[in-house]
Protein backbone atom coordinates (compact mmCIF):
# COMPACT_ATOMS: atom_id res chain seq x y z
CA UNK A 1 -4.40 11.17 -77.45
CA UNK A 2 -6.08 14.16 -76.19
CA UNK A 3 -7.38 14.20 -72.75
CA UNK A 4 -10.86 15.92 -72.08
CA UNK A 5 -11.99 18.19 -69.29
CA UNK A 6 -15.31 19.85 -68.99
CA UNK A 7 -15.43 23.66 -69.43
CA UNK A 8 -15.34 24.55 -65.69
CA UNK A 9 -15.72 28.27 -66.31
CA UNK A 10 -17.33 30.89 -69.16
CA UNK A 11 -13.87 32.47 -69.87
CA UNK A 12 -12.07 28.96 -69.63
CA UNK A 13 -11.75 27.39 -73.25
CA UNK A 14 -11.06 23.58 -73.30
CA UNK A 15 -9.15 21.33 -75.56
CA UNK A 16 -9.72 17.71 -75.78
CA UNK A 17 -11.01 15.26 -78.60
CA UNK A 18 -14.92 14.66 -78.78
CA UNK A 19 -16.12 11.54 -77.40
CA UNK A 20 -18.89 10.37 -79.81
CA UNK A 21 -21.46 7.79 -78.22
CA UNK A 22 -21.74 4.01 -79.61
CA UNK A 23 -25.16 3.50 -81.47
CA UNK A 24 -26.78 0.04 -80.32
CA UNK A 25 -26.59 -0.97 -84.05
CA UNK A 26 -23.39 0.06 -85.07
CA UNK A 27 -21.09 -0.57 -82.06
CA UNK A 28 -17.67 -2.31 -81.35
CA UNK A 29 -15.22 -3.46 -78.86
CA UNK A 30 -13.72 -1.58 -76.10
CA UNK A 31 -11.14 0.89 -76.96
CA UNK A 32 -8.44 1.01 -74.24
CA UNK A 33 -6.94 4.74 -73.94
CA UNK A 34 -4.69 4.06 -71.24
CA UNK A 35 -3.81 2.45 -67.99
CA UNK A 36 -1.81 3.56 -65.32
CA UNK A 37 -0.43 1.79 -61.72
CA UNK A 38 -2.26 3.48 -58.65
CA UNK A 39 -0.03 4.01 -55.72
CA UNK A 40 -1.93 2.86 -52.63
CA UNK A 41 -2.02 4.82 -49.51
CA UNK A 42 -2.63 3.59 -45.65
CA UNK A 43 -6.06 3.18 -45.20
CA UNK A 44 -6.61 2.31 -49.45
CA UNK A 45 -7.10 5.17 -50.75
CA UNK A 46 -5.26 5.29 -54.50
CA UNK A 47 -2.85 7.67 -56.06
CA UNK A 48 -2.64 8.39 -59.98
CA UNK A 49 0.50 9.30 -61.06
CA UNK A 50 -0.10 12.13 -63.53
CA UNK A 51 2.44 14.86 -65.17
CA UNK A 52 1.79 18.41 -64.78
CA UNK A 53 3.64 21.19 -66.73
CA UNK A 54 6.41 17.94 -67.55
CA UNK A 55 6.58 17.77 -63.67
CA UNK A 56 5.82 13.94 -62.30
CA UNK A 57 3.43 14.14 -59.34
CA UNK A 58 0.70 12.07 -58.05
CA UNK A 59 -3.17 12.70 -57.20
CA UNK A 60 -5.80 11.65 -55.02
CA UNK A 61 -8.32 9.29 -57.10
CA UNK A 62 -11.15 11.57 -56.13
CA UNK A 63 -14.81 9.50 -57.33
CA UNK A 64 -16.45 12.47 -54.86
CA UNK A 65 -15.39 15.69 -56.46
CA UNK A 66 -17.02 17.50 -58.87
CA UNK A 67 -13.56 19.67 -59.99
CA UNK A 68 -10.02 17.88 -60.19
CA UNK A 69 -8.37 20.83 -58.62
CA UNK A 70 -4.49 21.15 -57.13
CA UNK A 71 -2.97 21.78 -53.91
CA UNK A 72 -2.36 25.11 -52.71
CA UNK A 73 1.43 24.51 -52.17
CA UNK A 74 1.85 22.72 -55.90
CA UNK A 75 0.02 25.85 -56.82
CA UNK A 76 3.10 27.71 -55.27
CA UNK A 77 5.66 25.04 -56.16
CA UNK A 78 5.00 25.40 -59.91
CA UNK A 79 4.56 29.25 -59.83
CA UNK A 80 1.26 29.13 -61.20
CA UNK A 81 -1.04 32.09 -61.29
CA UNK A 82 -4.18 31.82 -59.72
CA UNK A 83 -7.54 33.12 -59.99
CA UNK A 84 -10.62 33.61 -59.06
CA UNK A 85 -14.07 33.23 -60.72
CA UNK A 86 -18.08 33.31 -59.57
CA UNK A 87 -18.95 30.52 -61.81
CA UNK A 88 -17.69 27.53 -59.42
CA UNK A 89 -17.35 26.80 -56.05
CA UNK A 90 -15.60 23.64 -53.85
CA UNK A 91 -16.89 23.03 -50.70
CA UNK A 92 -15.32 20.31 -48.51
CA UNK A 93 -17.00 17.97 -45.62
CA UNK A 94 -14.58 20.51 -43.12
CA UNK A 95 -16.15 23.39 -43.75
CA UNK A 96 -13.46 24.88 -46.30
CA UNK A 97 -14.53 26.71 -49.48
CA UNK A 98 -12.38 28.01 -52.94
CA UNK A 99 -13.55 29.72 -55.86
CA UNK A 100 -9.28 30.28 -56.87
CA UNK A 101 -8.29 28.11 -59.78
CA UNK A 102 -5.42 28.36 -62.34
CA UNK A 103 -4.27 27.28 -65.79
CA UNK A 104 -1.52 24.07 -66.28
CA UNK A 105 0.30 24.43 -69.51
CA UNK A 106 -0.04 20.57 -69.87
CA UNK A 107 -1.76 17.51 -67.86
CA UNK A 108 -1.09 13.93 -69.21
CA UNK A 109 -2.39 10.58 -67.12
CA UNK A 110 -0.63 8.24 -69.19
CA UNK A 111 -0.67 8.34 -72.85
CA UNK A 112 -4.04 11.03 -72.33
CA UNK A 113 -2.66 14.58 -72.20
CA UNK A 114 -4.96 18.24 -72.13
CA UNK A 115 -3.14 21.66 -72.61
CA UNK A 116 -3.79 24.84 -71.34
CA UNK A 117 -5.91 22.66 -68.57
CA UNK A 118 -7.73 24.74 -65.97
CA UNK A 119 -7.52 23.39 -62.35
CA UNK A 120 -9.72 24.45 -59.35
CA UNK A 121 -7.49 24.63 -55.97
CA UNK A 122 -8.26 22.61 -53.10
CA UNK A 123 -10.38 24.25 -50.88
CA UNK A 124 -8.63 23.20 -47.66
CA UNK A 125 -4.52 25.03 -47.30
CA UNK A 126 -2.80 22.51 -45.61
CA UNK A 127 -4.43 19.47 -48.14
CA UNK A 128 -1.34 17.77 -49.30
CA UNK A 129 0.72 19.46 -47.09
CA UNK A 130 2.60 16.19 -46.16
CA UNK A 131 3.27 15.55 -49.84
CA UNK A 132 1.26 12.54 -50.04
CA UNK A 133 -0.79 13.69 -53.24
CA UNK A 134 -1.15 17.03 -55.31
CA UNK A 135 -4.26 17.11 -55.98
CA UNK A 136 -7.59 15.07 -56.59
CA UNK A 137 -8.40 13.79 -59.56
CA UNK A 138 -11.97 14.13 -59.85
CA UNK A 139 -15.19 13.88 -62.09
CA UNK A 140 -15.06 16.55 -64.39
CA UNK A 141 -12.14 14.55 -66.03
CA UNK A 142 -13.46 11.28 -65.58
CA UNK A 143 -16.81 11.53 -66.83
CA UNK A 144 -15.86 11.68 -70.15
CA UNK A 145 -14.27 8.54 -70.14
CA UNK A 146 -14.96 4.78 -68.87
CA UNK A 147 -12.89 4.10 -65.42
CA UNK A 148 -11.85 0.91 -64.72
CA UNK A 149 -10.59 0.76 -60.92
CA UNK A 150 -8.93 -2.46 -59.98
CA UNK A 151 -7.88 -1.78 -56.44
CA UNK A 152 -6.84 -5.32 -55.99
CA UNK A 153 -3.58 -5.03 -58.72
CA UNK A 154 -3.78 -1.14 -58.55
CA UNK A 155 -4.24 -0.43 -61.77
CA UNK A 156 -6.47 2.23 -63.26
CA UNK A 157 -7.89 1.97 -66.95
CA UNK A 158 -9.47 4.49 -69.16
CA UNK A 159 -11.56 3.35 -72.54
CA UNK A 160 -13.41 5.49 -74.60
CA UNK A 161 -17.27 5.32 -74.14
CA UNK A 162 -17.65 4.73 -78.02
CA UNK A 163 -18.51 0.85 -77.56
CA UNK A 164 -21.06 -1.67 -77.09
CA UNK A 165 -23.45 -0.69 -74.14
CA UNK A 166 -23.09 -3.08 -71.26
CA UNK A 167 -20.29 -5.25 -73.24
CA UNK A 168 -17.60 -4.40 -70.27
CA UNK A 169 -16.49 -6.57 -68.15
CA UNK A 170 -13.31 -8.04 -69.94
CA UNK A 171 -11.88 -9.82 -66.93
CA UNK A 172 -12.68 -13.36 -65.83
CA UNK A 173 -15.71 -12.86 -63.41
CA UNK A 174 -18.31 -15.47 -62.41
CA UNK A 175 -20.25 -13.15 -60.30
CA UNK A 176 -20.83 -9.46 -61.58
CA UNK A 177 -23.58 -6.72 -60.29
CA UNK A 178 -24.92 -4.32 -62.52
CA UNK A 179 -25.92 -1.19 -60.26
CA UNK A 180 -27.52 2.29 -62.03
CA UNK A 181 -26.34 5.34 -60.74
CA UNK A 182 -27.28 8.92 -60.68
CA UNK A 183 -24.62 11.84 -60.71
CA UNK A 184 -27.02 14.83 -60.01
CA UNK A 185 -28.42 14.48 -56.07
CA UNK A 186 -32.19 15.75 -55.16
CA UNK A 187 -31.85 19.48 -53.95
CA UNK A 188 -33.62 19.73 -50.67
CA UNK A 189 -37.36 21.48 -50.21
CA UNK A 190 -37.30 24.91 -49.70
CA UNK A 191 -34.73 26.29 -51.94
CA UNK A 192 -35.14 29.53 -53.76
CA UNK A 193 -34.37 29.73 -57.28
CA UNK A 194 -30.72 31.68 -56.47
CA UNK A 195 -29.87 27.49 -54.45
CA UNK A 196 -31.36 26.45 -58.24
CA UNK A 197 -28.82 28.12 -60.21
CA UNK A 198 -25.78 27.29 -57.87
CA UNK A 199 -26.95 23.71 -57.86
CA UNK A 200 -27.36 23.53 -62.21
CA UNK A 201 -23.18 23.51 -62.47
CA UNK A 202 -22.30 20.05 -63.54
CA UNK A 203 -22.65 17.79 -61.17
CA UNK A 204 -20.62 14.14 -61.38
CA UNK A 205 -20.40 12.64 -58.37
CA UNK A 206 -21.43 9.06 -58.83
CA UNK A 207 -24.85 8.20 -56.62
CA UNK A 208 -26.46 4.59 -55.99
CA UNK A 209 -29.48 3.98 -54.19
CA UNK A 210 -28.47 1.68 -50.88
CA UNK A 211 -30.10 0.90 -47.35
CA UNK A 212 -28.87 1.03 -44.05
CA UNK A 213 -30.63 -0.86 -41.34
CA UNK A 214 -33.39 -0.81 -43.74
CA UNK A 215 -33.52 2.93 -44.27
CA UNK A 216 -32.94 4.13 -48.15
CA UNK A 217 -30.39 6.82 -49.58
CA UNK A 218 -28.65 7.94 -51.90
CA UNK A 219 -24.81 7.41 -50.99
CA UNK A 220 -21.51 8.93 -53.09
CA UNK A 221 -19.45 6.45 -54.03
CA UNK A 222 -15.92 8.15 -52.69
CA UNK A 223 -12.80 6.37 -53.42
CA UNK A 224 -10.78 9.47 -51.87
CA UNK A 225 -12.01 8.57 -48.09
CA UNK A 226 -10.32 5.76 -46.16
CA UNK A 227 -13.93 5.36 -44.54
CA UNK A 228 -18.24 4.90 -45.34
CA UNK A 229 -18.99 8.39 -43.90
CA UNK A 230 -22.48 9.05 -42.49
CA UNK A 231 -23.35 13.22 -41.68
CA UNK A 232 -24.01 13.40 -38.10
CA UNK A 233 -27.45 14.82 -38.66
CA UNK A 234 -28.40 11.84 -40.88
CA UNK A 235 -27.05 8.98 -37.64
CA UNK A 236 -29.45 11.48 -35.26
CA UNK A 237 -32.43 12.00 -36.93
CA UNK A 238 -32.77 8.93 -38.80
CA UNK A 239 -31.12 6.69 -36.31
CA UNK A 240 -31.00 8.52 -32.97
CA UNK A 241 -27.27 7.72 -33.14
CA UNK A 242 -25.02 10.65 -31.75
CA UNK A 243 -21.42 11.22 -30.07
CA UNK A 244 -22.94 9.42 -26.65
CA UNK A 245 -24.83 6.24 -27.97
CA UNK A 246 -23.99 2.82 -27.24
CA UNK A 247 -21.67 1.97 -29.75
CA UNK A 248 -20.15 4.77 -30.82
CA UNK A 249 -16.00 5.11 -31.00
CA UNK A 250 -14.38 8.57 -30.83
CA UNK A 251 -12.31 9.23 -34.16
CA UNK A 252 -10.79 12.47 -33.74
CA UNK A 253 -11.80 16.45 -33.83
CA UNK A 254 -12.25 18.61 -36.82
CA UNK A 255 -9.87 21.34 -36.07
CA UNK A 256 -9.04 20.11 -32.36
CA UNK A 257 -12.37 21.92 -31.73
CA UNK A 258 -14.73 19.71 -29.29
CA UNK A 259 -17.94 20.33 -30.44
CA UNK A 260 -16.70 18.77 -33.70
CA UNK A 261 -16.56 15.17 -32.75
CA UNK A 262 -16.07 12.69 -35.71
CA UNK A 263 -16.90 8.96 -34.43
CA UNK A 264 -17.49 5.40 -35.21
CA UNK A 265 -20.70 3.58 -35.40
CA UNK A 266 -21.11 -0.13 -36.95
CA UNK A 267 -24.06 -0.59 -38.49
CA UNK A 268 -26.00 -4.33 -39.03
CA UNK A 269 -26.62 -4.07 -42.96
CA UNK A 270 -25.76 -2.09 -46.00
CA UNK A 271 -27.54 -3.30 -49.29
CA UNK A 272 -26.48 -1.44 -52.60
CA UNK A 273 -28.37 -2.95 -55.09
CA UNK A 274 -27.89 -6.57 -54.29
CA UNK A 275 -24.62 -6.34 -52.97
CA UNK A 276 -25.04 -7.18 -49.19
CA UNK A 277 -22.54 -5.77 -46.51
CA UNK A 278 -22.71 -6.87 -43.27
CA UNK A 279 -21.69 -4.57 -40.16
CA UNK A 280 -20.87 -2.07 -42.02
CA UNK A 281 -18.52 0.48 -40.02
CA UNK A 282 -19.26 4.09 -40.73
CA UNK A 283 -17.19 7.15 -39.86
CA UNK A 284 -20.23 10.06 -38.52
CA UNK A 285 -18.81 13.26 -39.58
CA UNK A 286 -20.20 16.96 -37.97
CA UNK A 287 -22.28 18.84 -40.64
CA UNK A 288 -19.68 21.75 -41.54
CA UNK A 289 -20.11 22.17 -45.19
CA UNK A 290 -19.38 26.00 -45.64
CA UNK A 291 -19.01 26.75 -42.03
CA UNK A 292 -15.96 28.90 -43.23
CA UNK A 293 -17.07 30.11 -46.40
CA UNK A 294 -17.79 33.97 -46.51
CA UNK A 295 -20.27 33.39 -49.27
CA UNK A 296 -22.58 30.94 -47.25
CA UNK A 297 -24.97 33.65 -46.64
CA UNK A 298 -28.53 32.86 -45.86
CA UNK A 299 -31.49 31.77 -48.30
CA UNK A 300 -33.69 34.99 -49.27
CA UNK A 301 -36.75 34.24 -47.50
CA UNK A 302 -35.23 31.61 -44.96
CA UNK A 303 -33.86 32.07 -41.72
CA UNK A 304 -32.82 28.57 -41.26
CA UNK A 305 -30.74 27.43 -44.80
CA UNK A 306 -27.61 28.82 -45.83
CA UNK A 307 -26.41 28.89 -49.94
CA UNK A 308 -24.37 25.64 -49.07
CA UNK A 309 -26.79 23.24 -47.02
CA UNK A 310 -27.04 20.30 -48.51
CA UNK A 311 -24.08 19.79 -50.66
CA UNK A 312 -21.89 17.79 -49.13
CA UNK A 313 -23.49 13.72 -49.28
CA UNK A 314 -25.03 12.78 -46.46
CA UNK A 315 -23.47 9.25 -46.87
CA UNK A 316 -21.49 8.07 -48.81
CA UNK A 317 -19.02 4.59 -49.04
CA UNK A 318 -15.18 4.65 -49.09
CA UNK A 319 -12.48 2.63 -49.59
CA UNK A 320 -13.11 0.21 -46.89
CA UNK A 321 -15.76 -1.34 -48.43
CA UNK A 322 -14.87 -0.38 -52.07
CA UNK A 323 -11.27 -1.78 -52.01
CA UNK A 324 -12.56 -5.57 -51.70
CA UNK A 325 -13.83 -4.85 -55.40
CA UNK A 326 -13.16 -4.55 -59.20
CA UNK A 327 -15.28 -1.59 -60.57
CA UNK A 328 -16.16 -0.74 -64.12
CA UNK A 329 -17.52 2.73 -63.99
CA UNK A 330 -19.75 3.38 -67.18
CA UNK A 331 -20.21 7.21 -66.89
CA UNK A 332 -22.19 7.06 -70.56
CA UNK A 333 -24.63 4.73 -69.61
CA UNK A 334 -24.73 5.49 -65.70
CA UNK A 335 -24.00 2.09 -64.70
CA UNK A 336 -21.43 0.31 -61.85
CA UNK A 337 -20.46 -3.00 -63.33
CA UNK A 338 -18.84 -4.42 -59.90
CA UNK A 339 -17.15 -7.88 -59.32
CA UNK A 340 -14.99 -8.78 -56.19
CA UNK A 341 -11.69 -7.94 -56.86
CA UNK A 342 -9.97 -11.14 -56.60
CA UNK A 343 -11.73 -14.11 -58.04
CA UNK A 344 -11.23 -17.38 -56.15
CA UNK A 345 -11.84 -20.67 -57.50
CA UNK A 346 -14.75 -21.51 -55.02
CA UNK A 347 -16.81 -17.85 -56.41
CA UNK A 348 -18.24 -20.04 -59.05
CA UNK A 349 -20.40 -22.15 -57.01
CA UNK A 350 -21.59 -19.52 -54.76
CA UNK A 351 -24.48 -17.01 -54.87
CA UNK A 352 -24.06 -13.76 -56.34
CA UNK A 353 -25.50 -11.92 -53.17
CA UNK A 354 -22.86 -14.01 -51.16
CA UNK A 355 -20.16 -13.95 -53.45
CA UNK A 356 -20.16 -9.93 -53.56
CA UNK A 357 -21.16 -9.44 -49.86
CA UNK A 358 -17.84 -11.64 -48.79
CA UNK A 359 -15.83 -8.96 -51.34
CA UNK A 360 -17.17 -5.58 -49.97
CA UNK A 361 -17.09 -6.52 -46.06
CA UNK A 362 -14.42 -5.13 -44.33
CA UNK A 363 -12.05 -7.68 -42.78
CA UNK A 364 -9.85 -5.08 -40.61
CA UNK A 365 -10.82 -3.46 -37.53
CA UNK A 366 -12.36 -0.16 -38.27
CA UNK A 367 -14.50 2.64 -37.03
């Protein structure tokens, strides 16, 4: 079975079997592609085990990223040659930027498998350095496809959209929420039609409509963050939340740097569509998207956005709240089918609202 990638680049030619999409009145079952055990990491984030030029290795599963891409020192390992191209650009919450990508002879997740498969690299140098993943695994792959992520056995499925729409969840579930989601985010006022053009690449991050404290967003759905992140401008100006307010936990420094303070704040409700969260705990990150990216240059005809404002989500939810859950993602029709991710004999008799809220609240200590 062929496995599909989006063309990332003019002068990159994919390979990959069509998907066709399932008429309402001529539809069928769900076709299972493949399934593969995710390795999970402290703090629940998942690793796919994938194969790369017949070389086992392991990625980040990456539900944020636009552009699977590889690490800088796999780049090296496997003596790949890399390039560079105008057409794309990765930006990471760190400030960090890459437009260098290169070309695997072969990529296979299970029995799936793509050849002469392009690969942006991670924007950040050091990402990976540790060895505990090569890469992310991200949308541009994914999109193509149905994911099935259930974090509580670890196993990752991939069907073909060519079924029955909304005929998906195949495992015992009382309780399941239905949520619609949007991959392409609003651009914000003000941009030129040069921000236009940059933002009309692809875009397949997966965005649901929630509130916070009775405020409404649109938050990324990031499996590859140990943490619900929050931008630090969003907690301020929204919330009057910063570094000093009651409440707030230091996390850490971006780059040891002080005026880069990442901290805690718990929050009293998060709502996604029904499914209620209590206290959530957020990680508020500083607003560095493309602070060290030479091609951040300003707006024409602004003196106060740069090329790169904006990208980055303001919020979105990790794996602390996600990894209490069984998620169908239905990238055809744009829909989360979500269930908690172990069913209990007592889910039955209770309310959907309750049922789902009990799955996604975090029981561990966090930020």
């Amino acid at each position: 079975m062929r496995l599909r990638a989006t063309v990332l680049f003019a002068m990159v030619a994919m390979v990959g079997a069509t998907t066709s999409n399932a008429r309402a009145d001529d539809c069928g079952p769900l076709k299972l592609l493949t399934s593969v055990d995710l390795t999970p990491l402290p703090g629940g984030r998942m690793l796919v085990p994938v194969t790369i030029n017949g070389v086992p290795k392991k990625m980040l599963l990456g539900t944020a990223g636009d552009f699977t891409t590889l690490n800088a020192a796999l780049v090296k390992e496997l003596n790949l040659n890399a390039l560079i191209t105008r057409r794309a650009k990765l930006i990471d919450s760190a400030g960090n930027a890459s437009r260098m990508y290169v070309h695997a002879q072969s990529f296979q997740i299970g029995t799936l498998e793509g050849k002469d498969f392009p690969f942006l690299i991670t924007p950040d140098p050091i990402t990976g350095e540790s060895a505990a993943f090569d890469g992310i695994l991200a949308g541009d792959v994914m999109a193509h496809y149905d994911v099935e992520m259930d974090f509580a056995t670890g196993k990752m499925s991939i069907f073909s959209q060519d079924h029955c729409p909304g005929r998906v969840v195949h495992w015992p579930a009382s309780v399941v929420a239905v949520v619609p989601f949007q991959e392409r985010g609003p651009l914000p006022a003000g941009l030129d039609e040069q921000r236009r053009r940059f933002a009309e690449h692809q875009d397949f991050h997966i965005r649901v409509p929630v509130s916070l404290d009775g405020k409404n967003f649109l938050a990324t759905i990031n499996t590859g963050s140990p943490l619900s992140t929050i931008s630090a401008g969003v907690a301020k100006y929204e919330f009057g939340i910063t570094a000093d307010s009651p409440g707030s936990v230091p996390l850490g420094l971006v780059d040891r740097d002080p005026d880069q303070k990442v901290f805690g704040h718990t929050f009293s409700s998060l709502t996604l569509d029904g499914v209620a969260v209590a206290n959530p705990r957020f990680a508020i990150l500083p607003d560095l998207a493309g602070s060290k990216d030479p091609d951040n240059n300003l707006l024409a005809g602004s003196r106060t956005q740069h090329v790169d404002d904006g990208i980055v989500s303001q919020i979105t939810i990790g794996m602390d709240v996600l990894r209490r859950l069984h998620i169908y993602v239905a990238f055809d029709e744009r829909k989360l089918y979500i269930t908690p991710a172990t069913q209990r004999a007592s889910d039955a008799a209770t309310p959907a609202g309750s049922a789902l809220a009990a799955a996604a609240s975090p029981s561990a200590p966090g930020p």
